[in-house]
C-alpha atoms as a PDB file:
ATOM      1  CA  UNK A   1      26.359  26.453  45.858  1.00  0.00           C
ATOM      2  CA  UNK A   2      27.234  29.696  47.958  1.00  0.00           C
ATOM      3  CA  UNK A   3      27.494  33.067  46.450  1.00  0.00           C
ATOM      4  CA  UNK A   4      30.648  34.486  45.802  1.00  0.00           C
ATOM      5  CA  UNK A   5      31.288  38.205  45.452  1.00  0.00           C
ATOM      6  CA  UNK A   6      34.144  40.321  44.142  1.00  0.00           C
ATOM      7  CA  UNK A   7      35.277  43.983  44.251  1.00  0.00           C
ATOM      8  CA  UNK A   8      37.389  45.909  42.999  1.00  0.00           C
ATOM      9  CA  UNK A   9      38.493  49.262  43.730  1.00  0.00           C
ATOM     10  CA  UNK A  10      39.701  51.685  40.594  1.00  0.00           C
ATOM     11  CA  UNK A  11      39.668  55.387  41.490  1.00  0.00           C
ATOM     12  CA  UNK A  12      36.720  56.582  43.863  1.00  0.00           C
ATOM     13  CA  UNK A  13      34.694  53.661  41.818  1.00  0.00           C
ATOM     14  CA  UNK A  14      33.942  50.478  43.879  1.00  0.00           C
ATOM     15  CA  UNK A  15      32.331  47.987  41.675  1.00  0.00           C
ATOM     16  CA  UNK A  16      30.329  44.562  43.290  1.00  0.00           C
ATOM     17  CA  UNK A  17      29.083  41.858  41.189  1.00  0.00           C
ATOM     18  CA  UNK A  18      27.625  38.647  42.478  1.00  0.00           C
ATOM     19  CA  UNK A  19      26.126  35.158  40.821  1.00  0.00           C
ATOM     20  CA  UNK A  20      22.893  35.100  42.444  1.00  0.00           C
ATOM     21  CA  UNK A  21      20.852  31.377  42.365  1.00  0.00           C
ATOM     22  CA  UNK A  22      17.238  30.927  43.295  1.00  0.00           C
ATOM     23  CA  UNK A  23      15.233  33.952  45.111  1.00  0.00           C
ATOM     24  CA  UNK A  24      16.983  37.071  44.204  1.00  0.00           C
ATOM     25  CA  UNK A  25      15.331  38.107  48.235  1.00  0.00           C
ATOM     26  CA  UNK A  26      18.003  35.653  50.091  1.00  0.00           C
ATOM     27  CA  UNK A  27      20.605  36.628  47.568  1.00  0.00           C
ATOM     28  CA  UNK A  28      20.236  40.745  47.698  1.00  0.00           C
ATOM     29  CA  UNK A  29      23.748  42.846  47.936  1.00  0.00           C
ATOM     30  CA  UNK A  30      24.675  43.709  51.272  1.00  0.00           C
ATOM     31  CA  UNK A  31      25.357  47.369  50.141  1.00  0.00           C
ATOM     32  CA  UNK A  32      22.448  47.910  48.065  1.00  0.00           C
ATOM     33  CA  UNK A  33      19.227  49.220  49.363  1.00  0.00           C
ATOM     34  CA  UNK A  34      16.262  48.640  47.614  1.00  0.00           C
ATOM     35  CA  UNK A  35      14.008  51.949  47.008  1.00  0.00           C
ATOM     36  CA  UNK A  36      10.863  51.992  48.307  1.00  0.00           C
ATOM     37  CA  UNK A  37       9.611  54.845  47.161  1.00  0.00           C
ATOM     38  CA  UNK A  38       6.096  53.886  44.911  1.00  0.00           C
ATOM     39  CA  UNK A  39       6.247  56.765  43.110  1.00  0.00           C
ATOM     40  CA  UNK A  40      10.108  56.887  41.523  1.00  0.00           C
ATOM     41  CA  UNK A  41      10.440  53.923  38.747  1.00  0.00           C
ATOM     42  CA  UNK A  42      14.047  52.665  38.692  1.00  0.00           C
ATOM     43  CA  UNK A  43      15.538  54.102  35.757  1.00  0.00           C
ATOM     44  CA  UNK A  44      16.478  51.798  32.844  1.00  0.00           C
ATOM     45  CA  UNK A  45      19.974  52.442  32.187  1.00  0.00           C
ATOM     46  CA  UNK A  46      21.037  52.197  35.768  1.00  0.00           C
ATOM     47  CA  UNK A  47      22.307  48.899  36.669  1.00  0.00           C
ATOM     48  CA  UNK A  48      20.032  46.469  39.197  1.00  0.00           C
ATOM     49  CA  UNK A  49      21.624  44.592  41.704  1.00  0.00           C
ATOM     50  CA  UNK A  50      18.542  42.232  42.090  1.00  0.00           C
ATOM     51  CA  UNK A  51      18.712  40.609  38.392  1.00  0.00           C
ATOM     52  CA  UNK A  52      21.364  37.668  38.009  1.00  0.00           C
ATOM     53  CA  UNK A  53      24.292  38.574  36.936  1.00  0.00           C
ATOM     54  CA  UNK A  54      26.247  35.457  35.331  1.00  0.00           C
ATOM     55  CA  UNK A  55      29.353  36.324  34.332  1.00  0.00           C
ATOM     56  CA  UNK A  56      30.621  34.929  30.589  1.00  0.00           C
ATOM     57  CA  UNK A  57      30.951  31.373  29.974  1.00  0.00           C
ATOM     58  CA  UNK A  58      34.858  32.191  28.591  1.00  0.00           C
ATOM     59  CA  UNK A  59      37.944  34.109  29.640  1.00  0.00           C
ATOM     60  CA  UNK A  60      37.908  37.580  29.026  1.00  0.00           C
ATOM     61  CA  UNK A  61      39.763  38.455  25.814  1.00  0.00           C
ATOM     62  CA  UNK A  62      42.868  41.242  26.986  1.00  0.00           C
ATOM     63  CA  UNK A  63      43.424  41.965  23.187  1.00  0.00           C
ATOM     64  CA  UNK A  64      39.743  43.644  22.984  1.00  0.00           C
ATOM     65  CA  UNK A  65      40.029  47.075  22.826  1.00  0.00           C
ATOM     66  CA  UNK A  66      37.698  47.160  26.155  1.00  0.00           C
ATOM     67  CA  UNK A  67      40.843  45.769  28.282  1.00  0.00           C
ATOM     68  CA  UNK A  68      44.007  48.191  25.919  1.00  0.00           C
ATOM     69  CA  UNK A  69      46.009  50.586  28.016  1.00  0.00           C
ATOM     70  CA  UNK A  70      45.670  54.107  28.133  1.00  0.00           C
ATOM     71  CA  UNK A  71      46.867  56.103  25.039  1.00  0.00           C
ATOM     72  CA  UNK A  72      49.826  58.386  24.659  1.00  0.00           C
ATOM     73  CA  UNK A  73      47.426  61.558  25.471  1.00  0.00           C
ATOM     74  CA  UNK A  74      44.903  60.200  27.936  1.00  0.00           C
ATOM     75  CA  UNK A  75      47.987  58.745  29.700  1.00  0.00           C
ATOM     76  CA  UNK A  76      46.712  60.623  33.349  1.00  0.00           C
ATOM     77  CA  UNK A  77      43.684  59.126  33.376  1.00  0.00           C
ATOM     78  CA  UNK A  78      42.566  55.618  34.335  1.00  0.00           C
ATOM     79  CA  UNK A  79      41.912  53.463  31.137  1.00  0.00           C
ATOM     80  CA  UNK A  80      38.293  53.299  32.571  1.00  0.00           C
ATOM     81  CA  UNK A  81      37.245  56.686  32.209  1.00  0.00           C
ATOM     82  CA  UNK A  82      36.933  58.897  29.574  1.00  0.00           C
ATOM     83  CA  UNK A  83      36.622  56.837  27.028  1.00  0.00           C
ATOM     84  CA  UNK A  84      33.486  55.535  24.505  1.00  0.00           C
ATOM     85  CA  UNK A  85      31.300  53.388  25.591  1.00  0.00           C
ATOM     86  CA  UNK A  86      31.079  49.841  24.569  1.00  0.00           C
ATOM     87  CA  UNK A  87      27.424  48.755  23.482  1.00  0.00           C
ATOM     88  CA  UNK A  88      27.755  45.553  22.090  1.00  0.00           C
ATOM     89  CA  UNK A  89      28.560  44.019  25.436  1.00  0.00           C
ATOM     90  CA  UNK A  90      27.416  44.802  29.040  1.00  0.00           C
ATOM     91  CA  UNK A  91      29.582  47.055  31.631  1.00  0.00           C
ATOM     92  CA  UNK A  92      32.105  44.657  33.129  1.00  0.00           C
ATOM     93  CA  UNK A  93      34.125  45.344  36.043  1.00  0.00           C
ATOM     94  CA  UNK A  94      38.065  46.155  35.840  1.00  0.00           C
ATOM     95  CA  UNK A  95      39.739  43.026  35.980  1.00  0.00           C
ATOM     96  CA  UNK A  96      43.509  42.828  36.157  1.00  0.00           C
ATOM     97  CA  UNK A  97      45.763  39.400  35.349  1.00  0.00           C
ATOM     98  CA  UNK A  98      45.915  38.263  39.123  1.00  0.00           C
ATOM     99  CA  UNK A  99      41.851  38.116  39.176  1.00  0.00           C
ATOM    100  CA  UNK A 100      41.816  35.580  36.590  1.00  0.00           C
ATOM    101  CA  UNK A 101      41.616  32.761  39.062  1.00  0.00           C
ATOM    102  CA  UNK A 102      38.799  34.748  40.986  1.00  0.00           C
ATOM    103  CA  UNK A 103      36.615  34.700  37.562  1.00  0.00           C
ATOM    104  CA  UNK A 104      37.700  31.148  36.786  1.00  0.00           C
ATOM    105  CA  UNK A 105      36.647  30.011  39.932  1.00  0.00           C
ATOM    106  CA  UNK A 106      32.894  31.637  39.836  1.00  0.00           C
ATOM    107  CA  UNK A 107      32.673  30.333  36.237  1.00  0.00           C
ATOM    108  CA  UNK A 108      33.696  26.587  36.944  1.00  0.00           C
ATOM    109  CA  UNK A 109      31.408  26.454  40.061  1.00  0.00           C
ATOM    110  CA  UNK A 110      28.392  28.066  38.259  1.00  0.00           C
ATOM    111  CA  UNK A 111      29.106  25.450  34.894  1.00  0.00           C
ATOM    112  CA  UNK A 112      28.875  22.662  38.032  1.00  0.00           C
ATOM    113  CA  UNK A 113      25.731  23.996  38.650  1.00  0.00           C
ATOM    114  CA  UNK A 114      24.179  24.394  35.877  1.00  0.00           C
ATOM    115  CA  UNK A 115      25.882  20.715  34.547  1.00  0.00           C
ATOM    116  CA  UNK A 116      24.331  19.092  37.452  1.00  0.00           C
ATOM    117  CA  UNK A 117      20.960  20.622  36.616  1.00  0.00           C
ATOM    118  CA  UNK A 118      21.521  19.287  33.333  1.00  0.00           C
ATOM    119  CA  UNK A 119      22.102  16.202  34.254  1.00  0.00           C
ATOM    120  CA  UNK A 120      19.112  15.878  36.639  1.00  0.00           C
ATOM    121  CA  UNK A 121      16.999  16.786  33.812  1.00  0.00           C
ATOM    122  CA  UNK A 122      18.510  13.962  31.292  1.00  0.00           C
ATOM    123  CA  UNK A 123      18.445  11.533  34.011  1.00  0.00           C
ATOM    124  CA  UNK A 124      14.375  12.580  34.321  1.00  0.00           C
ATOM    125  CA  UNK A 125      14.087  12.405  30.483  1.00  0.00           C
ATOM    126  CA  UNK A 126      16.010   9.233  30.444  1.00  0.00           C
ATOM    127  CA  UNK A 127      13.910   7.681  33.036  1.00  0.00           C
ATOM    128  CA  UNK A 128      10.368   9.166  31.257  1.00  0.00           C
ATOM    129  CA  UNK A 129      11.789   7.857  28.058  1.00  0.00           C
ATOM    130  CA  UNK A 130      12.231   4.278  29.587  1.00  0.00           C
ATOM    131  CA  UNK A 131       9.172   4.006  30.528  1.00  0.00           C
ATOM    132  CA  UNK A 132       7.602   5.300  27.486  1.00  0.00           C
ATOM    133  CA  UNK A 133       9.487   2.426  26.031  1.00  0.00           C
ATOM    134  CA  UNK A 134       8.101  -0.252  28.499  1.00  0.00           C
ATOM    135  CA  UNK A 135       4.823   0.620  27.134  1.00  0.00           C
ATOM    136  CA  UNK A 136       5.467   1.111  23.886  1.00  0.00           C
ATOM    137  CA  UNK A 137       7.384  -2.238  23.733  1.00  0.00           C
ATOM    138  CA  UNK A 138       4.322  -3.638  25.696  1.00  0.00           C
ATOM    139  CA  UNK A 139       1.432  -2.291  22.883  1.00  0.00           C
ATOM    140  CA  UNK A 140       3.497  -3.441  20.648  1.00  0.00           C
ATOM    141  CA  UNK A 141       4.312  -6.989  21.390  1.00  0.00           C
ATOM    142  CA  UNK A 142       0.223  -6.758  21.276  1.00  0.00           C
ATOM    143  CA  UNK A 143       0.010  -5.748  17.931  1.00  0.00           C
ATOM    144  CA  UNK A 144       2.458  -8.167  16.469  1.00  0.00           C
ATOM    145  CA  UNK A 145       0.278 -10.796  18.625  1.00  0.00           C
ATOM    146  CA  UNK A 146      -2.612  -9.960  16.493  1.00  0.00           C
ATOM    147  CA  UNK A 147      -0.737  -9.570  13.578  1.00  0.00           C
ATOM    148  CA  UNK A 148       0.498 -13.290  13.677  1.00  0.00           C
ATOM    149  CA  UNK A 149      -3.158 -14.090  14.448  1.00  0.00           C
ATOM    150  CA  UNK A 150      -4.420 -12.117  11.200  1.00  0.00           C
ATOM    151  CA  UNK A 151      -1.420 -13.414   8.912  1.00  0.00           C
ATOM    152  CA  UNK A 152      -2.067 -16.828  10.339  1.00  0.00           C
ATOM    153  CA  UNK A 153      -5.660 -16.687   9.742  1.00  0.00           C
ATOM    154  CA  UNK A 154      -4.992 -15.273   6.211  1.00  0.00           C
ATOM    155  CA  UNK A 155      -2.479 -18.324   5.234  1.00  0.00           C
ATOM    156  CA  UNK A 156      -5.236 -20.577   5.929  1.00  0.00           C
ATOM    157  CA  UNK A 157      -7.844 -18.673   3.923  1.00  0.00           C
ATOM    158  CA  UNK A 158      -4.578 -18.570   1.121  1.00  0.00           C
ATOM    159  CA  UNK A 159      -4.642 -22.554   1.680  1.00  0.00           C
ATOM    160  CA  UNK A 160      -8.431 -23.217   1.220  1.00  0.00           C
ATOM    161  CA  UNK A 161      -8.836 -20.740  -1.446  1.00  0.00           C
ATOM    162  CA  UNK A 162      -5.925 -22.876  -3.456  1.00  0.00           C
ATOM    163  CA  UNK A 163      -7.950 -25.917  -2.712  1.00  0.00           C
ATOM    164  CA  UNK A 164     -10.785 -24.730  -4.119  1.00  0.00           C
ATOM    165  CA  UNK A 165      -8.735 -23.436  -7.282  1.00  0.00           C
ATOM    166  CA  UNK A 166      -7.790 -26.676  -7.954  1.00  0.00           C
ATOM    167  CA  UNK A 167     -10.904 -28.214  -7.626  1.00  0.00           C
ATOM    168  CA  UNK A 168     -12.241 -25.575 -10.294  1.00  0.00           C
ATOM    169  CA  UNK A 169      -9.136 -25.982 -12.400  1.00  0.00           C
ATOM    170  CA  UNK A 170      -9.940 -29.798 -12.250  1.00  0.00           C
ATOM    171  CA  UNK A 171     -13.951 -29.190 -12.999  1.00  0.00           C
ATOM    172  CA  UNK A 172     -12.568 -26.828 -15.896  1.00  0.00           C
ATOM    173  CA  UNK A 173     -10.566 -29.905 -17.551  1.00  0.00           C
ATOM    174  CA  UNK A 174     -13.686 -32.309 -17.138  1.00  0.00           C
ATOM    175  CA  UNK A 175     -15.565 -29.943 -19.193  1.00  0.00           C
ATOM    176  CA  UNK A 176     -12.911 -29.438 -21.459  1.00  0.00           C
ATOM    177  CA  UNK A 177     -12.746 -33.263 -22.244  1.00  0.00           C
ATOM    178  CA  UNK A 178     -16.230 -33.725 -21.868  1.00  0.00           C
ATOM    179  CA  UNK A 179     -16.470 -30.705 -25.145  1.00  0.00           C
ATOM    180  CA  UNK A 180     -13.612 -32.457 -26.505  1.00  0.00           C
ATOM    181  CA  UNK A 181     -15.733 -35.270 -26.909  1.00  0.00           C
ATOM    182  CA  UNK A 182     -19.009 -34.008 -27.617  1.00  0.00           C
ATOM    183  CA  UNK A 183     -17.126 -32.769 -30.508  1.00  0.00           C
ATOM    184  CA  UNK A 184     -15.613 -36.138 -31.970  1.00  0.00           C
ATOM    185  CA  UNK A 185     -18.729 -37.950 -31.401  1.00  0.00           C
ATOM    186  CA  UNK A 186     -20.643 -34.953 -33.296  1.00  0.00           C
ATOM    187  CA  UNK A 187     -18.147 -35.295 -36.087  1.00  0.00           C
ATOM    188  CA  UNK A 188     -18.714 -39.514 -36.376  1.00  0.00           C
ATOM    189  CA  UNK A 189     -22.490 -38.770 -36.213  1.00  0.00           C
ATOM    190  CA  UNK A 190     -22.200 -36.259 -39.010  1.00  0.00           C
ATOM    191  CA  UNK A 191     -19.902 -38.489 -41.246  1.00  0.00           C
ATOM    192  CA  UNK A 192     -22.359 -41.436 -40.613  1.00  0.00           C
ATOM    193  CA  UNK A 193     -25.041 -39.136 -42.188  1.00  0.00           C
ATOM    194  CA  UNK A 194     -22.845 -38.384 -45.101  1.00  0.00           C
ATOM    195  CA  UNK A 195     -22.851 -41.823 -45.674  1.00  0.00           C
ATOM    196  CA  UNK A 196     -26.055 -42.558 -45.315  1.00  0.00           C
ATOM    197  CA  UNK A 197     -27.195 -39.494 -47.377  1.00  0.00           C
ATOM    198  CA  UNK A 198     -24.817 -40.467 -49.908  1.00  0.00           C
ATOM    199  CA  UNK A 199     -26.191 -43.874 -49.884  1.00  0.00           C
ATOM    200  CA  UNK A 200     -29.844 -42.542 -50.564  1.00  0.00           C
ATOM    201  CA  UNK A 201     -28.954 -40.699 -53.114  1.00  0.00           C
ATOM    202  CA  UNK A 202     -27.489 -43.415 -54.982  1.00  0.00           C
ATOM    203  CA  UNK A 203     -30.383 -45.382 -54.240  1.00  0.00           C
ATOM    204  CA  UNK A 204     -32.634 -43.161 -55.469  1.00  0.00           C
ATOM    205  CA  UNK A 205     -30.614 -42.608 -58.766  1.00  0.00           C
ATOM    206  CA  UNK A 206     -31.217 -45.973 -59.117  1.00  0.00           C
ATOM    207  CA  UNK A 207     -34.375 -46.111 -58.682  1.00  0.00           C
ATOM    208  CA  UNK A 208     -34.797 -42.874 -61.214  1.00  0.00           C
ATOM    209  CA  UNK A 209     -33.319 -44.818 -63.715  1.00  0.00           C
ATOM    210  CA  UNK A 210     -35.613 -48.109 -63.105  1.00  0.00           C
ATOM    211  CA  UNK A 211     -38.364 -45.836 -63.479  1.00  0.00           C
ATOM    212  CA  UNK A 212     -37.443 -44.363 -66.592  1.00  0.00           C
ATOM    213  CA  UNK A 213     -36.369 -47.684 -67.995  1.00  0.00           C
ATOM    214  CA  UNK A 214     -39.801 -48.602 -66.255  1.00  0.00           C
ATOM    215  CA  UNK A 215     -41.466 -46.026 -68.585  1.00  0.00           C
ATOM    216  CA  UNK A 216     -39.814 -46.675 -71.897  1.00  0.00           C
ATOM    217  CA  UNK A 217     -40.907 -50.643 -71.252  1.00  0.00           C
ATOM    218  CA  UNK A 218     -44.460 -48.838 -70.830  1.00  0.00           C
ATOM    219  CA  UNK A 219     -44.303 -47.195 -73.599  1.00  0.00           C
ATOM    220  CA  UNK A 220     -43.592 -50.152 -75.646  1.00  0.00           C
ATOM    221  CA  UNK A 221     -46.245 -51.864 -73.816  1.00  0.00           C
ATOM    222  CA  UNK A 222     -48.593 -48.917 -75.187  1.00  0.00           C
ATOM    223  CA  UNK A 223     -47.252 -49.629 -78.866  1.00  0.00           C
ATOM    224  CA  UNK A 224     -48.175 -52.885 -78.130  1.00  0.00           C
ATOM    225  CA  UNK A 225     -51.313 -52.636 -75.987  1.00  0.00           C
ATOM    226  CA  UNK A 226     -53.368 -53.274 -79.003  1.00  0.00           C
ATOM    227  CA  UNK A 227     -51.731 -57.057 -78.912  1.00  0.00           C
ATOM    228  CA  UNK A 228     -51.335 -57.719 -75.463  1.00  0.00           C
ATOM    229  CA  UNK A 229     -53.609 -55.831 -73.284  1.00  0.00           C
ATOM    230  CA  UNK A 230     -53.273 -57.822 -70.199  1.00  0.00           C
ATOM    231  CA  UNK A 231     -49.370 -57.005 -70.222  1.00  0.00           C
ATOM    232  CA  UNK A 232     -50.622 -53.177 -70.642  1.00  0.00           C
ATOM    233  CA  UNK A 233     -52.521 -53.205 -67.454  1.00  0.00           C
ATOM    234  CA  UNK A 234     -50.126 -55.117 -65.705  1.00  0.00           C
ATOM    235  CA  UNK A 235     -47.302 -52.720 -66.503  1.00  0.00           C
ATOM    236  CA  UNK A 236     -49.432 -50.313 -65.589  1.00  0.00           C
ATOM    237  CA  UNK A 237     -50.111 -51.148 -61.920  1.00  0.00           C
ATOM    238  CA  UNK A 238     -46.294 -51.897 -62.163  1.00  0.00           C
ATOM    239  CA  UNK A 239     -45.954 -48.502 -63.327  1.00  0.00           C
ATOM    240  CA  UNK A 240     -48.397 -46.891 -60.377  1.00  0.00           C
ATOM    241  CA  UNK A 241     -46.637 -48.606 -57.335  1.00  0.00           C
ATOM    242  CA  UNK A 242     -43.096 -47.424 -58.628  1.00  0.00           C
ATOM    243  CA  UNK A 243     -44.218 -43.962 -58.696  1.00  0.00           C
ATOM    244  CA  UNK A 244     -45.857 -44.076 -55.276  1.00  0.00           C
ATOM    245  CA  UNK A 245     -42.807 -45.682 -53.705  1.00  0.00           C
ATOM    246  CA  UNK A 246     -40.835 -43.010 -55.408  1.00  0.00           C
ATOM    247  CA  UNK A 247     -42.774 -40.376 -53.756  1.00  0.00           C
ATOM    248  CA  UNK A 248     -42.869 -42.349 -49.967  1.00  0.00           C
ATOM    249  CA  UNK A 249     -38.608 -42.447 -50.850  1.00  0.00           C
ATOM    250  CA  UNK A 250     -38.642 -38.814 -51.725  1.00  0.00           C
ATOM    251  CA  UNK A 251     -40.756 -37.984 -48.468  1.00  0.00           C
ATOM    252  CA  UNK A 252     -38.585 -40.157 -46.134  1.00  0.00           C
ATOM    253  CA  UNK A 253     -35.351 -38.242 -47.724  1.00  0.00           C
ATOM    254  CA  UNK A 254     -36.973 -34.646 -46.846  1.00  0.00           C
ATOM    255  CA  UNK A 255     -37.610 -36.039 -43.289  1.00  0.00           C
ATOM    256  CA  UNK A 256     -34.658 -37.333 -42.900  1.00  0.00           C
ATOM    257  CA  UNK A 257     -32.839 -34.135 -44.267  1.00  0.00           C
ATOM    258  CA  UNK A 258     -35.532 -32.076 -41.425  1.00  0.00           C
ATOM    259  CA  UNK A 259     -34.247 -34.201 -38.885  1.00  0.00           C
ATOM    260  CA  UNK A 260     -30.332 -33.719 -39.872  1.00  0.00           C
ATOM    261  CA  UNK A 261     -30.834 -29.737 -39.629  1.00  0.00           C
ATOM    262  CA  UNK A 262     -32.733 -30.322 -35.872  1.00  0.00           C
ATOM    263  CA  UNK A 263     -29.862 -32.684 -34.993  1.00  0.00           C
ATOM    264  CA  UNK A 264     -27.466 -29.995 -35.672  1.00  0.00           C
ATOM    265  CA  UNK A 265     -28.796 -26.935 -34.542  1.00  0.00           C
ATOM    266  CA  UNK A 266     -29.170 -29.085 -31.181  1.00  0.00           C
ATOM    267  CA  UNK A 267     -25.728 -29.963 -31.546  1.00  0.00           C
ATOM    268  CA  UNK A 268     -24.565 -26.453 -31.583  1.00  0.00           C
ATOM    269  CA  UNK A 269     -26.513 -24.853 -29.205  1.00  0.00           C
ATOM    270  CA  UNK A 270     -25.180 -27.546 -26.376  1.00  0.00           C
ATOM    271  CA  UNK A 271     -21.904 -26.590 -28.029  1.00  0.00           C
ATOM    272  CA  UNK A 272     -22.317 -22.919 -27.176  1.00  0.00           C
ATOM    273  CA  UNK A 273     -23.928 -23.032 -23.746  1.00  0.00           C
ATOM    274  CA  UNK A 274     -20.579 -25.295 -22.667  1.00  0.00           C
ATOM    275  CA  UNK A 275     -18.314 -22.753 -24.772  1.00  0.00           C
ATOM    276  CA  UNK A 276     -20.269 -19.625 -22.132  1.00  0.00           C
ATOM    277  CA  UNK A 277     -19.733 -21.834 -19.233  1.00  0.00           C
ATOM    278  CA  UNK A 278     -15.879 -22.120 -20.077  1.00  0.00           C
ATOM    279  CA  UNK A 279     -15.713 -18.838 -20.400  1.00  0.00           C
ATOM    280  CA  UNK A 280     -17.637 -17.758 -17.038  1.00  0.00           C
ATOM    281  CA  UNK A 281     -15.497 -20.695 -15.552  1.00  0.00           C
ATOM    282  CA  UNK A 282     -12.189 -19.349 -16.771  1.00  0.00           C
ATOM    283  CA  UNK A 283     -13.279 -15.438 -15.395  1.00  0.00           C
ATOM    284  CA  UNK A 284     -14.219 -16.564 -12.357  1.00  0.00           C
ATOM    285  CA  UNK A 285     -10.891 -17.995 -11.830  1.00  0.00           C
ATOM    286  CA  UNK A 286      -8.623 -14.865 -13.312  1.00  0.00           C
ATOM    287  CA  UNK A 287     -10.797 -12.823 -10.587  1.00  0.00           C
ATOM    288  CA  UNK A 288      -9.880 -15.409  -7.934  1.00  0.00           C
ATOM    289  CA  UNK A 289      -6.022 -15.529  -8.976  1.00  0.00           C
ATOM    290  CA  UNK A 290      -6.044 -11.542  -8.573  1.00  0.00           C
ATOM    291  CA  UNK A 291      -7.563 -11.301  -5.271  1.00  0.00           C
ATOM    292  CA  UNK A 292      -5.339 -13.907  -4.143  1.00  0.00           C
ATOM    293  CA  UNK A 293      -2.472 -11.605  -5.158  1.00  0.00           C
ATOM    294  CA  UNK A 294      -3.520  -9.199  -3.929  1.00  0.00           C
ATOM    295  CA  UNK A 295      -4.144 -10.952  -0.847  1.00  0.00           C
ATOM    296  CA  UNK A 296      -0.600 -12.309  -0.884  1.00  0.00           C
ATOM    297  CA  UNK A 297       0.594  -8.604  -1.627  1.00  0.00           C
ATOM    298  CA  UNK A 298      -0.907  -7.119   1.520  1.00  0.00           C
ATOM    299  CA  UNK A 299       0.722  -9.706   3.889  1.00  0.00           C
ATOM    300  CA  UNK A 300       3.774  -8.701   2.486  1.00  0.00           C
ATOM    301  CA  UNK A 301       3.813  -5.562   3.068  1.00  0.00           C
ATOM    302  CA  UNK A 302       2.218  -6.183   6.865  1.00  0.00           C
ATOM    303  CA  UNK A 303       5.351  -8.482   7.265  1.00  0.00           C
ATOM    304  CA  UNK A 304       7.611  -5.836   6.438  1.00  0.00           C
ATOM    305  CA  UNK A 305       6.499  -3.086   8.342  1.00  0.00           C
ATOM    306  CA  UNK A 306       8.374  -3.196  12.030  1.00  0.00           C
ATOM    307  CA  UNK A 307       6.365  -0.726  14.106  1.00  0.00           C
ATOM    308  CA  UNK A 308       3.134   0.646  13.902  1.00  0.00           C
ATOM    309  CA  UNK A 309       2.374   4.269  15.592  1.00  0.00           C
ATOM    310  CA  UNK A 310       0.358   4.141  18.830  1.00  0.00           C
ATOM    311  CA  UNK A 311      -2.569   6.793  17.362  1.00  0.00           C
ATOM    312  CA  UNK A 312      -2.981   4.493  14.107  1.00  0.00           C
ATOM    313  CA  UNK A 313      -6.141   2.193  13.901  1.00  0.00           C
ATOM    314  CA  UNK A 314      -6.002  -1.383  13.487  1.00  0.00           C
ATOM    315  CA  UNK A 315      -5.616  -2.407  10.283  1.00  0.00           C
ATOM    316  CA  UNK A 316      -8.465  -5.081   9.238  1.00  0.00           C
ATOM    317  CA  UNK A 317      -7.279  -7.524   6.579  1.00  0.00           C
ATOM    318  CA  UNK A 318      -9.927  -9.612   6.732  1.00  0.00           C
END
């Protein structure tokens, strides 16, 4: 876009501004002359032609006291001099009403400028974000790839694990039925003992009363063992064999009774050791149900998320 410059004339003042673009060298003021003295510094609050001078992106404002008219005793002088400075904006030039088409002109063709520039650089950033996108879209389409691959893998784990649950749940109710009848059968047996026991020991009241009615006929074979001493010896020997069949009775009762307490404490000892594998049994499968929901848990929540960001790691979920 070509420079434009304006001047005005107030007084014996001539002031020159100028938009200047790119190198301030190719751009310079035709009246100014650069010093070249090394030694002199240019001093601050002089203006410098060489720095861009942009004028303000908005109409000047004529009601600012910067653009009133002279006042009623300062009405021979220009409204330019003599008066204080403004500091809270730079030094403009004097503008009157038919140079507002000069300054709307500069300001239009510098806000093409710089629009186009803007532009330009949102078509670049469109373009770099596209790409970015491309690849992005690319790593990601990866990632849900192996994601399907690891949730797909993980279903099938889900799948055998349940298998084998069942089978353990199944295992668990054989052993339960198997107890179930370990204990019925151990109930029979020990009722058939009762019986049995009660059975002996109504045979061997019996048997205590033949012997005492055994002894009171001996006894009245003694009374009468001076008259009949062949009966004596006879109910003797009688006597003898009753008492040792007594004691084999009593024996085979205490062995029997021995046995009973060995059959029992045999009994529940199995009884326990299935009761502790129940139990491991049962564990084992609460600690298999909570990995498995956990399991579950974690695919969920994979599922769910939509991206992942490029610096994280790959998660591992098996």
């Amino acid at each position: 876009m070509p420079h434009q410059v304006f001047g005005a004339v107030a007084g014996d003042c001539i002031i020159n501004t100028c938009i200047v673009l790119g190198d301030e060298s190719q751009h310079q003021h035709p009246l100014w002359e650069p010093d070249t003295d090394p030694t002199r510094s240019p001093r601050p609050e002089l203006p410098r032609p060489s720095r861009n001078i942009v004028p303000h992106p908005f109409p000047p404002n004529r009601a600012h006291p910067t653009f009133e008219g002279p006042s009623r005793d300062e009405h021979h002088y220009h409204h330019h001099q003599n008066r204080p400075p403004v500091y809270h904006q730079p030094p403009r030039p004097v503008l009157h009403s038919h140079h507002d088409h000069v300054l709307n002109r500069r300001r239009d063709s510098h806000f093409d400028a710089v629009l186009e520039g803007f532009m330009e650089s949102q078509r670049k950033t469109s373009r770099d974000i596209e790409t970015k996108l491309e690849f992005t879209r690319y790593e990601l389409d990866g990632r849900l790839g192996e994601l399907s691959t690891q949730i797909e893998r993980v279903e099938s784990r889900c799948l055998d694990m349940e298998e084998d649950l069942k089978k353990q749940g199944e295992a668990i109710e054989d052993n339960r039925r198997a107890i179930h009848f370990t204990k019925v059968s151990t109930k029979e047996m020990d009722n058939h003992l009762d019986e049995k026991i009660t059975s002996l020991d109504n045979n061997l009241d019996g048997t205590t009363k033949s012997l005492n009615s055994i002894t009171a006929v001996a006894h009245q074979a003694k009374r009468e063992v001076a008259e009949v001493t062949l009966k004596e010896r006879q109910c003797y020997s009688t006597m003898l064999t009753l008492v040792e069949g007594q004691k084999q009775v009593k024996a085979q009762i205490r062995d029997l009774h021995i046995s009973l307490d060995k059959r029992s404490q045999d009994i529940q000892r199995r009884a326990r050791g299935l009761e502790d594998k129940v139990d491991g049994v049962s564990k084992e499968v609460k600690d298999l149900t909570t990995r498995l929901a956990n399991l579950e848990e974690k695919v969920l929540t994979e599922q769910r998320r939509p991206f992942l960001s490029t610096t994280m790691p790959r998660p591992s979920l098996l």
